[in-house]
C-alpha atoms as a PDB file:
ATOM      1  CA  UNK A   1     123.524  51.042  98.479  1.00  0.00           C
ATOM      2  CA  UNK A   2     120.864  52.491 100.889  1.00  0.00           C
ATOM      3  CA  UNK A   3     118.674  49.362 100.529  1.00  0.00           C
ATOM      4  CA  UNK A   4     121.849  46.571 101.483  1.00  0.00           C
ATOM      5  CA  UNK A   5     122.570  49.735 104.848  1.00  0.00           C
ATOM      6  CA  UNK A   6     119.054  49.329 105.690  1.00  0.00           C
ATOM      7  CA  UNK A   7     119.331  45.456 106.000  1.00  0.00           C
ATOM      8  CA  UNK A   8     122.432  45.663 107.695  1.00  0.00           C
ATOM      9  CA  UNK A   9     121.250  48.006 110.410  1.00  0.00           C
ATOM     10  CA  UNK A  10     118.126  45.739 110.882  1.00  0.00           C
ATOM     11  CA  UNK A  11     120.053  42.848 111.602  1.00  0.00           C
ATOM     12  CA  UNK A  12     122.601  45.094 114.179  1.00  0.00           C
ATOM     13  CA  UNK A  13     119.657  47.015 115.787  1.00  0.00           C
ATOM     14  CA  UNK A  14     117.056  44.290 115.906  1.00  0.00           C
ATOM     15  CA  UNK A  15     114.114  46.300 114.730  1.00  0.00           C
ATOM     16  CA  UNK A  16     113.088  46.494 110.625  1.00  0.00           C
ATOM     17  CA  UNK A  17     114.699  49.866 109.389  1.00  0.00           C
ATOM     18  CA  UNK A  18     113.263  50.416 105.483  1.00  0.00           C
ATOM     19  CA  UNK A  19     115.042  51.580 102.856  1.00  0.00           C
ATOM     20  CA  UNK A  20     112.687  54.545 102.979  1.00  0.00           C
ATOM     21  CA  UNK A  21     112.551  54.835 106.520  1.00  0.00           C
ATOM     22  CA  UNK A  22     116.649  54.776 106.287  1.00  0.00           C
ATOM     23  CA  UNK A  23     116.208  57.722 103.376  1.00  0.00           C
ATOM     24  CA  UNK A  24     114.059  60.042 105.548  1.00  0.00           C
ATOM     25  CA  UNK A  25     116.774  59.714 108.690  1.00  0.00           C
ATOM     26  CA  UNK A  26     119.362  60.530 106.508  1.00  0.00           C
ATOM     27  CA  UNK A  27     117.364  63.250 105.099  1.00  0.00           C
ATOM     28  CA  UNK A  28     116.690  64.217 108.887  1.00  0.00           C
ATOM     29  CA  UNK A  29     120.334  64.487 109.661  1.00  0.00           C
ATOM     30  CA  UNK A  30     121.702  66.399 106.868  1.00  0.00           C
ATOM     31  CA  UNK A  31     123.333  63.914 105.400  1.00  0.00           C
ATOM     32  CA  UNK A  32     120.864  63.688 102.375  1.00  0.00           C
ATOM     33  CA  UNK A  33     119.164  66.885 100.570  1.00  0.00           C
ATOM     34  CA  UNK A  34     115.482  67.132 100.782  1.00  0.00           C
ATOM     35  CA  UNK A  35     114.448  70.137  98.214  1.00  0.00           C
ATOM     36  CA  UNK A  36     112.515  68.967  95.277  1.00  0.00           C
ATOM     37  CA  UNK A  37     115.210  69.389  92.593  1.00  0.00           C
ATOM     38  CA  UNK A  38     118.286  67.678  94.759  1.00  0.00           C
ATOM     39  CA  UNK A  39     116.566  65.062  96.845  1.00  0.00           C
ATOM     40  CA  UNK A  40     118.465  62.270  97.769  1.00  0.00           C
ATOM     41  CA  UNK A  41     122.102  64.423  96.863  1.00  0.00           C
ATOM     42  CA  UNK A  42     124.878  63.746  99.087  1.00  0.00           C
ATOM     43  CA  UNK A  43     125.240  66.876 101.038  1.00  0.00           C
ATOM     44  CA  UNK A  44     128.847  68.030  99.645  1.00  0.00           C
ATOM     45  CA  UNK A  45     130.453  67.877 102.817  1.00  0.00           C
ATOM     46  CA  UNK A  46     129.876  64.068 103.356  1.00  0.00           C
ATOM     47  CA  UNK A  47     131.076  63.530  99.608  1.00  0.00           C
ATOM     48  CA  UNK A  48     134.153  65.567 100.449  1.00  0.00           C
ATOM     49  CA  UNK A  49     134.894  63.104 103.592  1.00  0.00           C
ATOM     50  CA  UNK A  50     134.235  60.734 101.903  1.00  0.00           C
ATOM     51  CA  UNK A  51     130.855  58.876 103.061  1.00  0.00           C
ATOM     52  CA  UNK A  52     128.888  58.974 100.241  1.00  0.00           C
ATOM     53  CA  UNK A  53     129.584  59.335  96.445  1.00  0.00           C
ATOM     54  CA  UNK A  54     126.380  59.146  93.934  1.00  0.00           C
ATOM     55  CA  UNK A  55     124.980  59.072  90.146  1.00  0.00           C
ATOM     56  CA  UNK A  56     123.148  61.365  88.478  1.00  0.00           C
ATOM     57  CA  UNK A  57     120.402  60.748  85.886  1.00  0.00           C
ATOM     58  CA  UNK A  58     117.701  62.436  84.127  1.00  0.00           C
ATOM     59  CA  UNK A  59     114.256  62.091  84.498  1.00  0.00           C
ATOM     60  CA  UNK A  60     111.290  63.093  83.067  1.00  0.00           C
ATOM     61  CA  UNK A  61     108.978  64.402  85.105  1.00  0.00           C
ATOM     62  CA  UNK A  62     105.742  66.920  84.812  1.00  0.00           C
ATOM     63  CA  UNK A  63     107.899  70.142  84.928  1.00  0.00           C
ATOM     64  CA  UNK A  64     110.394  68.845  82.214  1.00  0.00           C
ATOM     65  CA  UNK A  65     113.676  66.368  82.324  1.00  0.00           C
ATOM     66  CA  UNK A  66     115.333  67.163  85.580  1.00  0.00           C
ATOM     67  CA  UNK A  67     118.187  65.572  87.576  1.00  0.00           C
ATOM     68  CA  UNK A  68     118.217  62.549  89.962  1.00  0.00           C
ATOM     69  CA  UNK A  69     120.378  61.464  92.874  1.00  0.00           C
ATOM     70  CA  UNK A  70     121.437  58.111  93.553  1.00  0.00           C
ATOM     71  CA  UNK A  71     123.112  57.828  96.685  1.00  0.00           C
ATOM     72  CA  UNK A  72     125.723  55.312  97.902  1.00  0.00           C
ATOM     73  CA  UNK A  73     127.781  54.520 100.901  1.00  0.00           C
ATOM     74  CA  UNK A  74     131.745  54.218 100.722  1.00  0.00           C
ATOM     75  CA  UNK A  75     133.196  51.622 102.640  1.00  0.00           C
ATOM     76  CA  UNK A  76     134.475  54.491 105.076  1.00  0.00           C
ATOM     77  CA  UNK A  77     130.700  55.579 104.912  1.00  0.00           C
ATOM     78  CA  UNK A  78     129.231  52.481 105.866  1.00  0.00           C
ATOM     79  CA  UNK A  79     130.994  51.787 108.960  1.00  0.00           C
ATOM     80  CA  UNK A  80     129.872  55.881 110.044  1.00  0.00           C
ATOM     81  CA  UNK A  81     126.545  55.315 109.325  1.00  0.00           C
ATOM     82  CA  UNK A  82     126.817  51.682 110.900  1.00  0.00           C
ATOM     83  CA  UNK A  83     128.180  53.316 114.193  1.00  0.00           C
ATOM     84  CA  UNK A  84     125.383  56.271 114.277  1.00  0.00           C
ATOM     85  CA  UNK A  85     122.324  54.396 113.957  1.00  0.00           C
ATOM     86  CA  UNK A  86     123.455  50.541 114.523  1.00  0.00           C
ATOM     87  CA  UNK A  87     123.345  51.033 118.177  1.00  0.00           C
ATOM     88  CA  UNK A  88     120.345  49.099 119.728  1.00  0.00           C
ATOM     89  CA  UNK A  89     119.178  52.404 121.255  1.00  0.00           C
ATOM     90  CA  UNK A  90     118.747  54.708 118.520  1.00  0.00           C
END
Protein backbone atom coordinates (compact mmCIF):
# COMPACT_ATOMS: atom_id res chain seq x y z
CA UNK A 1 0.00 0.00 0.00
CA UNK A 2 0.93 3.76 -0.08
CA UNK A 3 0.78 3.99 3.74
CA UNK A 4 3.44 0.63 4.43
CA UNK A 5 5.83 2.84 1.06
CA UNK A 6 5.59 5.82 3.14
CA UNK A 7 7.04 4.03 6.28
CA UNK A 8 9.51 2.35 4.38
CA UNK A 9 10.93 5.45 2.75
CA UNK A 10 11.00 7.15 6.24
CA UNK A 11 13.08 4.65 7.67
CA UNK A 12 15.59 4.66 4.23
CA UNK A 13 15.57 8.52 3.95
CA UNK A 14 15.62 9.46 7.60
CA UNK A 15 13.05 12.19 7.49
CA UNK A 16 8.95 11.39 8.20
CA UNK A 17 7.40 11.06 4.60
CA UNK A 18 3.25 10.83 5.19
CA UNK A 19 1.11 8.82 3.51
CA UNK A 20 -0.36 12.05 2.17
CA UNK A 21 2.73 13.75 1.69
CA UNK A 22 3.84 10.36 -0.34
CA UNK A 23 0.23 10.79 -2.38
CA UNK A 24 0.87 14.42 -3.45
CA UNK A 25 4.67 13.42 -4.83
CA UNK A 26 3.29 10.80 -6.66
CA UNK A 27 0.61 13.00 -7.85
CA UNK A 28 3.56 15.53 -8.65
CA UNK A 29 5.34 13.06 -10.81
CA UNK A 30 2.71 11.64 -12.91
CA UNK A 31 2.60 8.65 -11.49
CA UNK A 32 -0.86 9.26 -9.78
CA UNK A 33 -3.94 11.26 -11.49
CA UNK A 34 -4.98 14.40 -9.84
CA UNK A 35 -8.48 15.47 -11.66
CA UNK A 36 -11.43 15.28 -9.42
CA UNK A 37 -13.12 12.20 -10.93
CA UNK A 38 -9.70 9.89 -11.23
CA UNK A 39 -7.63 10.99 -8.29
CA UNK A 40 -5.40 8.64 -6.95
CA UNK A 41 -5.67 6.30 -10.57
CA UNK A 42 -2.58 4.72 -11.60
CA UNK A 43 -1.58 6.60 -14.63
CA UNK A 44 -2.01 3.65 -17.35
CA UNK A 45 1.41 3.62 -18.31
CA UNK A 46 2.79 2.64 -14.80
CA UNK A 47 -0.08 -0.11 -14.64
CA UNK A 48 1.09 -1.32 -18.02
CA UNK A 49 4.87 -1.68 -16.56
CA UNK A 50 3.79 -2.89 -14.06
CA UNK A 51 4.29 -0.53 -10.84
CA UNK A 52 1.08 -0.09 -9.68
CA UNK A 53 -2.24 -2.06 -10.02
CA UNK A 54 -5.48 -0.63 -8.00
CA UNK A 55 -9.33 -1.12 -6.90
CA UNK A 56 -12.07 0.65 -7.78
CA UNK A 57 -15.12 1.49 -5.63
CA UNK A 58 -18.04 3.65 -5.54
CA UNK A 59 -18.71 6.41 -3.52
CA UNK A 60 -21.23 8.62 -2.73
CA UNK A 61 -20.49 11.88 -2.84
CA UNK A 62 -22.49 15.44 -3.31
CA UNK A 63 -22.60 15.17 -7.18
CA UNK A 64 -23.90 11.49 -7.12
CA UNK A 65 -22.06 7.83 -6.69
CA UNK A 66 -18.81 8.21 -8.50
CA UNK A 67 -15.65 6.07 -8.77
CA UNK A 68 -12.63 5.72 -6.40
CA UNK A 69 -9.00 4.73 -6.82
CA UNK A 70 -7.11 2.70 -4.56
CA UNK A 71 -3.66 2.55 -5.44
CA UNK A 72 -1.02 -0.13 -4.73
CA UNK A 73 2.57 -0.87 -5.36
CA UNK A 74 3.76 -4.24 -7.11
CA UNK A 75 6.68 -5.74 -5.80
CA UNK A 76 8.49 -4.49 -9.11
CA UNK A 77 6.84 -1.07 -8.10
CA UNK A 78 8.10 -0.86 -4.78
CA UNK A 79 11.66 -1.28 -5.35
CA UNK A 80 11.14 1.85 -8.37
CA UNK A 81 9.59 3.96 -6.12
CA UNK A 82 12.12 2.81 -3.29
CA UNK A 83 15.07 3.81 -5.66
CA UNK A 84 13.43 7.36 -6.76
CA UNK A 85 12.69 8.85 -3.57
CA UNK A 86 14.65 6.50 -0.90
CA UNK A 87 17.78 8.33 -1.57
CA UNK A 88 18.78 10.52 1.49
CA UNK A 89 18.86 13.53 -0.87
CA UNK A 90 15.60 13.74 -2.39
Amino acid sequence: SIGMMAIILSQTTGRKISSITLFEMLRRDNFLCSTETEKNRPRQTWVDKGIFKYRTYPAQTSIGIVHKFTPYLTPKGRAYIENKYGKKDN
